[in-house]
PDB file of N, CA and C in Angstrom:
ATOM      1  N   UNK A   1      -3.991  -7.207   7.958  1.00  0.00           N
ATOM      2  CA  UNK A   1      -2.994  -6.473   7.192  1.00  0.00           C
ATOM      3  C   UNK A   1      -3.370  -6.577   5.723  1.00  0.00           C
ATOM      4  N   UNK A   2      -3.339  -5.565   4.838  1.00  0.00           N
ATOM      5  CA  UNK A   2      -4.047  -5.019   3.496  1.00  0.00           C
ATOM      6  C   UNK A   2      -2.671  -5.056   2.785  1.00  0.00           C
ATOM      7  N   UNK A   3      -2.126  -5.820   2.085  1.00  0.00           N
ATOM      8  CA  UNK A   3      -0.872  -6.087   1.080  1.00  0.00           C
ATOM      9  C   UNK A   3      -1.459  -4.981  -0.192  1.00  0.00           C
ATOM     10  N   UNK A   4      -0.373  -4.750  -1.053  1.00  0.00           N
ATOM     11  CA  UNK A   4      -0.344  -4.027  -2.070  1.00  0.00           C
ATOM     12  C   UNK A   4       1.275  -4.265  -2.857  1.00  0.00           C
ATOM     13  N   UNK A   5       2.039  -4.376  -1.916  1.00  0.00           N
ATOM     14  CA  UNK A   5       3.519  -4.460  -2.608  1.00  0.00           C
ATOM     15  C   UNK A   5       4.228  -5.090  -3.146  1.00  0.00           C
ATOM     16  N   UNK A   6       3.512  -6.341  -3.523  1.00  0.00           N
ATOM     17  CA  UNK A   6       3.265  -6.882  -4.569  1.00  0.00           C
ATOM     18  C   UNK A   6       3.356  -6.582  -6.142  1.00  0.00           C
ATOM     19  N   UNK A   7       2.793  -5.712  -6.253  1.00  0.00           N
ATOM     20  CA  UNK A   7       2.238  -5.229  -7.608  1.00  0.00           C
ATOM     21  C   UNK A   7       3.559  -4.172  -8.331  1.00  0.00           C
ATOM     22  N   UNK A   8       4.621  -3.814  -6.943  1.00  0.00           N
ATOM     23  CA  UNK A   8       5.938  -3.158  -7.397  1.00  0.00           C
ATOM     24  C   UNK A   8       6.611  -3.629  -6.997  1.00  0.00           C
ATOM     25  N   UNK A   9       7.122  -4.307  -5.930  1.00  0.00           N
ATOM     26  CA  UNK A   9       8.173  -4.928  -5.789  1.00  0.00           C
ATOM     27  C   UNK A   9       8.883  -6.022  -5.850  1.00  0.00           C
ATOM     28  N   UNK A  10       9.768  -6.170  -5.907  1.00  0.00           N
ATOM     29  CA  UNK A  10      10.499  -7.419  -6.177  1.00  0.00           C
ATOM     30  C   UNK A  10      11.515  -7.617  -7.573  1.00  0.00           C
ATOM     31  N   UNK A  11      13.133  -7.871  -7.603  1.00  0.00           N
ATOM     32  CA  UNK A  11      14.071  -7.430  -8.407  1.00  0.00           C
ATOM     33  C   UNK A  11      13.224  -7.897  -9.364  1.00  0.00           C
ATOM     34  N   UNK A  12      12.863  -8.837  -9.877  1.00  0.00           N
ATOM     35  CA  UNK A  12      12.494  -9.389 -11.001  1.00  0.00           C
ATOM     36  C   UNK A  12      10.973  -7.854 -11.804  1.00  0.00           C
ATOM     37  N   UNK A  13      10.143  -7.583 -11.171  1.00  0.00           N
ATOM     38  CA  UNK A  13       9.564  -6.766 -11.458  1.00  0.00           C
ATOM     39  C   UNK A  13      10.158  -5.384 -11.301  1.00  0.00           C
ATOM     40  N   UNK A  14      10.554  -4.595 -10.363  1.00  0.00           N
ATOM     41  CA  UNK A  14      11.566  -3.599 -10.752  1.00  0.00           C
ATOM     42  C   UNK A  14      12.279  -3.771 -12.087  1.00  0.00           C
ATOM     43  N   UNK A  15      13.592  -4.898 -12.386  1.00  0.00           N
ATOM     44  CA  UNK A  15      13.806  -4.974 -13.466  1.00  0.00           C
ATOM     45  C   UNK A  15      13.236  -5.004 -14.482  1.00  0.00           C
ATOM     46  N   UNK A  16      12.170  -5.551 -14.684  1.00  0.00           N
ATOM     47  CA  UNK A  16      11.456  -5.584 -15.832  1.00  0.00           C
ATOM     48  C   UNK A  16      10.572  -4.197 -16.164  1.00  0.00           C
ATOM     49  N   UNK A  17      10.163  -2.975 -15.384  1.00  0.00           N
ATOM     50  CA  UNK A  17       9.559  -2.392 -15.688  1.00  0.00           C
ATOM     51  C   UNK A  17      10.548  -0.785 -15.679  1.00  0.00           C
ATOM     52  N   UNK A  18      11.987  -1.395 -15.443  1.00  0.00           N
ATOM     53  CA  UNK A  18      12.835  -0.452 -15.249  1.00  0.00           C
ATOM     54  C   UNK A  18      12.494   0.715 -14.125  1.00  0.00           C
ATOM     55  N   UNK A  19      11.974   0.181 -13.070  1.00  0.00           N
ATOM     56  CA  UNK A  19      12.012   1.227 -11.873  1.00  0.00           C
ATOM     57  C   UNK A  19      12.676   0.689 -10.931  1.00  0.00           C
ATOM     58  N   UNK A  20      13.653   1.505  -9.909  1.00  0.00           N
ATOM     59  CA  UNK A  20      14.826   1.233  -9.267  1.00  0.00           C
ATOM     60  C   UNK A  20      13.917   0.480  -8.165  1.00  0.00           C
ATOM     61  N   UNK A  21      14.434   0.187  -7.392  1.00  0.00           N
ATOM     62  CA  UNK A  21      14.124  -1.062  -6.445  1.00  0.00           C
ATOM     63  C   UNK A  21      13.537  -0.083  -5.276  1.00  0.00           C
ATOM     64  N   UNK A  22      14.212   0.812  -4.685  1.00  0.00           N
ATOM     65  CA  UNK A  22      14.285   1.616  -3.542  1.00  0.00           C
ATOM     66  C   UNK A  22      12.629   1.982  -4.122  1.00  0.00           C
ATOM     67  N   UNK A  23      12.194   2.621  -5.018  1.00  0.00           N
ATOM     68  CA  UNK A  23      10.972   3.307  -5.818  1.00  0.00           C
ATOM     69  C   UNK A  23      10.033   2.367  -5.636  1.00  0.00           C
ATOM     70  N   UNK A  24      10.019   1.261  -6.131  1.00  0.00           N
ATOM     71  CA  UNK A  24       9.446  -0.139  -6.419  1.00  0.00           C
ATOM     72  C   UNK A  24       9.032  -0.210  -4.770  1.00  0.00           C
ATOM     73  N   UNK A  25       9.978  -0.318  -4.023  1.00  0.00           N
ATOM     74  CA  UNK A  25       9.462  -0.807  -2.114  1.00  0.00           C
ATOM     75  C   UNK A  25       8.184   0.526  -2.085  1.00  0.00           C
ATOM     76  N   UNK A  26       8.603   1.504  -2.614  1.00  0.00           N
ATOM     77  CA  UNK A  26       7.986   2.831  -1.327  1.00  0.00           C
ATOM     78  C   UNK A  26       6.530   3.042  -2.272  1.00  0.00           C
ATOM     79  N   UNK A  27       6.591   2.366  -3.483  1.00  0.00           N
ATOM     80  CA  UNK A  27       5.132   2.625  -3.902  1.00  0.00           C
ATOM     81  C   UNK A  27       4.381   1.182  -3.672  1.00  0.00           C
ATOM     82  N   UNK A  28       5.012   0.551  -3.074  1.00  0.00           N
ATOM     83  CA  UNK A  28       4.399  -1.072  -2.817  1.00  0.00           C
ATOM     84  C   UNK A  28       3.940  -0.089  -1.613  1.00  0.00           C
ATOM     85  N   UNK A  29       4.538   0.375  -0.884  1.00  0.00           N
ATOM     86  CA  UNK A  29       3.996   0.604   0.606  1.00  0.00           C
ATOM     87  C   UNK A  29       3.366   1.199   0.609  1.00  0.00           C
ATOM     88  N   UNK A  30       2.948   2.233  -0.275  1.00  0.00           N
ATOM     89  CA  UNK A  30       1.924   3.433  -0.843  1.00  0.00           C
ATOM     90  C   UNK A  30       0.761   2.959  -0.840  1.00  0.00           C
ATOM     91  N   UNK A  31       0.898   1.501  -1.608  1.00  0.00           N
ATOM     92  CA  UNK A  31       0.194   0.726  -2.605  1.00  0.00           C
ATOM     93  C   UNK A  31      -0.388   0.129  -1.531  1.00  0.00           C
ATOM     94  N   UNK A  32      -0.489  -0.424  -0.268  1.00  0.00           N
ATOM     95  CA  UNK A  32      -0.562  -1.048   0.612  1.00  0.00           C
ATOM     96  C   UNK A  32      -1.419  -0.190   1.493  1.00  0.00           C
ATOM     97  N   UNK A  33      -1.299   1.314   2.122  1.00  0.00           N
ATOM     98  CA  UNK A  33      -2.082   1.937   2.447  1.00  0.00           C
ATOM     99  C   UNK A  33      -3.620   2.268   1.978  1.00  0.00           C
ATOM    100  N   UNK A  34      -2.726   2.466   0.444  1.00  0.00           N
ATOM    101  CA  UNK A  34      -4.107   2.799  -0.634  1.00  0.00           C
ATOM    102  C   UNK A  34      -5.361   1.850  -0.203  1.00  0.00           C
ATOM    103  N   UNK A  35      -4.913   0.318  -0.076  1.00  0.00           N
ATOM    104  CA  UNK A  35      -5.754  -1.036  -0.273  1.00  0.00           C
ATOM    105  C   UNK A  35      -6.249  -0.415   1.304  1.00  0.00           C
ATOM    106  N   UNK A  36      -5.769  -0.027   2.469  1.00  0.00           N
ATOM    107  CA  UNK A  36      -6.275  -0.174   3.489  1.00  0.00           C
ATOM    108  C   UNK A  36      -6.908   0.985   4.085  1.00  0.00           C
ATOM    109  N   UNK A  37      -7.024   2.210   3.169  1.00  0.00           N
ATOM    110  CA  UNK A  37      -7.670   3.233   3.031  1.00  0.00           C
ATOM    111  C   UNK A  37      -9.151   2.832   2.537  1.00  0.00           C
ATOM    112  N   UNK A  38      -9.002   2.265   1.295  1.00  0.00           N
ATOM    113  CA  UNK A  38     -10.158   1.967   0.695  1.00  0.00           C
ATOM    114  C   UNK A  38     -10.991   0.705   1.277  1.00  0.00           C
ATOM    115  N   UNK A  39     -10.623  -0.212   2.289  1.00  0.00           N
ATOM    116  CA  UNK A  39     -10.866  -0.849   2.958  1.00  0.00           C
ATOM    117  C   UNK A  39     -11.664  -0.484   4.059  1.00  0.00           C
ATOM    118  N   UNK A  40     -11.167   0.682   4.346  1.00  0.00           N
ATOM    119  CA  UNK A  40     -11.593   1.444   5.922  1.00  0.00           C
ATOM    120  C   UNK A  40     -12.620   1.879   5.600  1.00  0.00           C
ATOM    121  N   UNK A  41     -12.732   2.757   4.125  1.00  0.00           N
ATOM    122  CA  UNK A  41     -14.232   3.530   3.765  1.00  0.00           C
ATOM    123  C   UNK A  41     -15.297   2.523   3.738  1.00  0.00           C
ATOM    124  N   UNK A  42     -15.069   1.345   3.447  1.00  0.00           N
ATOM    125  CA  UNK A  42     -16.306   0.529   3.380  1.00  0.00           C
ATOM    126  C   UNK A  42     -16.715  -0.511   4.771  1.00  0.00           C
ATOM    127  N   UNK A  43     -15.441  -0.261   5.329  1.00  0.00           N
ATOM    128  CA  UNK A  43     -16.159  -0.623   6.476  1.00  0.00           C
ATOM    129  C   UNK A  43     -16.623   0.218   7.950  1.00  0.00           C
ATOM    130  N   UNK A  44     -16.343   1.592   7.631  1.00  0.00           N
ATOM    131  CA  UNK A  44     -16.778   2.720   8.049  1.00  0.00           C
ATOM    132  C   UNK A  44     -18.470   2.722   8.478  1.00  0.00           C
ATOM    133  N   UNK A  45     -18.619   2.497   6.913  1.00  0.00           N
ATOM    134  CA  UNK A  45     -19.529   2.518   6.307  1.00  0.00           C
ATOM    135  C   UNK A  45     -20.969   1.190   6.743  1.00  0.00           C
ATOM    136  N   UNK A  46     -20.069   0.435   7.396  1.00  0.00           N
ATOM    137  CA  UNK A  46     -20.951  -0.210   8.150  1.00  0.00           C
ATOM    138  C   UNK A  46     -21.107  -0.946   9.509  1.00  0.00           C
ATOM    139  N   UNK A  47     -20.740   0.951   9.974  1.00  0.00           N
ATOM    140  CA  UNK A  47     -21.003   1.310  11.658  1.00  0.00           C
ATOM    141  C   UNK A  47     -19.381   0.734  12.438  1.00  0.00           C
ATOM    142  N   UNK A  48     -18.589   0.260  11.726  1.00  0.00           N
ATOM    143  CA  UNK A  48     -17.452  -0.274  12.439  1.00  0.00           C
ATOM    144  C   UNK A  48     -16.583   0.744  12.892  1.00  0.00           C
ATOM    145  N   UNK A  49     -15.611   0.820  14.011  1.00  0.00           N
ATOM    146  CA  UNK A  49     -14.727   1.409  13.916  1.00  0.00           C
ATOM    147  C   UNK A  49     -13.321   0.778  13.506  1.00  0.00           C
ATOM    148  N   UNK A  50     -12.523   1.632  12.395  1.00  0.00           N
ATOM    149  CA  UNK A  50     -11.616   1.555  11.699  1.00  0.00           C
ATOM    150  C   UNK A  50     -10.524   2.354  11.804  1.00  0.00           C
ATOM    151  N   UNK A  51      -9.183   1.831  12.108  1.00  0.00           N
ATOM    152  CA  UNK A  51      -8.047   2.563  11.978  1.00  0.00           C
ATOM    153  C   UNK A  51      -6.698   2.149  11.236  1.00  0.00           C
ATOM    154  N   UNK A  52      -6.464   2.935  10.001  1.00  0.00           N
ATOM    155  CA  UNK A  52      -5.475   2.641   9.333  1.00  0.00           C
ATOM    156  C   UNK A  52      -4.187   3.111   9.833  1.00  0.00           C
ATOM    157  N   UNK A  53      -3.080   2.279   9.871  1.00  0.00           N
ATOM    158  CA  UNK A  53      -2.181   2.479  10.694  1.00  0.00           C
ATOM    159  C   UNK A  53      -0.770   2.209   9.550  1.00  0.00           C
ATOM    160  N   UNK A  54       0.227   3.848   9.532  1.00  0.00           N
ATOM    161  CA  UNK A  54       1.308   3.641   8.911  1.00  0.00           C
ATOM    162  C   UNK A  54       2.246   4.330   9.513  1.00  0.00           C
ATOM    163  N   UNK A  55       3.803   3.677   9.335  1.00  0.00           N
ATOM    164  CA  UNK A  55       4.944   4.564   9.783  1.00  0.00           C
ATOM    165  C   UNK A  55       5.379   5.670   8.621  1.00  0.00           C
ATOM    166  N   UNK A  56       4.479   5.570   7.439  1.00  0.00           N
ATOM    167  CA  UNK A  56       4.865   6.860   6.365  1.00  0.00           C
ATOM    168  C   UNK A  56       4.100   7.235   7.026  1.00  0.00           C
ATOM    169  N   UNK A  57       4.486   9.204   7.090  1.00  0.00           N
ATOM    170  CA  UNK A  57       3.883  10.215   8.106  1.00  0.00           C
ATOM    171  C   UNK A  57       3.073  10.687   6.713  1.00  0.00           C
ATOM    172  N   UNK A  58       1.865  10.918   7.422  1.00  0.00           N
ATOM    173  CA  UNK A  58       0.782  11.521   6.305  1.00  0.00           C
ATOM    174  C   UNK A  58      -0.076  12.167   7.424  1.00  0.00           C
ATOM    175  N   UNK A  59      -0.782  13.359   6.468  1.00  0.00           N
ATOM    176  CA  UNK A  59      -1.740  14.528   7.105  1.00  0.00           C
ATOM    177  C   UNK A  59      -3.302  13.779   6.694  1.00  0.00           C
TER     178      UNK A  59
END
């Protein structure tokens, strides 16, 4: 599992950067794909098979 939500969430950081909390979760989770997107290309990349797996629906 590829963390990212970190980097937005949590009251103390929401508060401080003035973004609502609800915002703060859904770009942590964004943020979290991103890491496991870019994860996948490099290990694609060396012959593995890779599958990134999310309950946000994306094309």
């Amino acid at each position: 599992v590829v963390g990212g939500g970190n980097i937005f969430r949590g009251l103390a950081g929401a508060q401080a950067n003035g973004t609502d909390r609800t915002t703060g979760d859904n770009m942590g989770m964004l943020a979290t794909v991103i890491n496991g997107l870019a994860l996948m290309d490099r290990l694609e990349k060396h012959g593995l098979d890779v599958r990134v797996m999310t309950a946000i629906p994306m094309d």
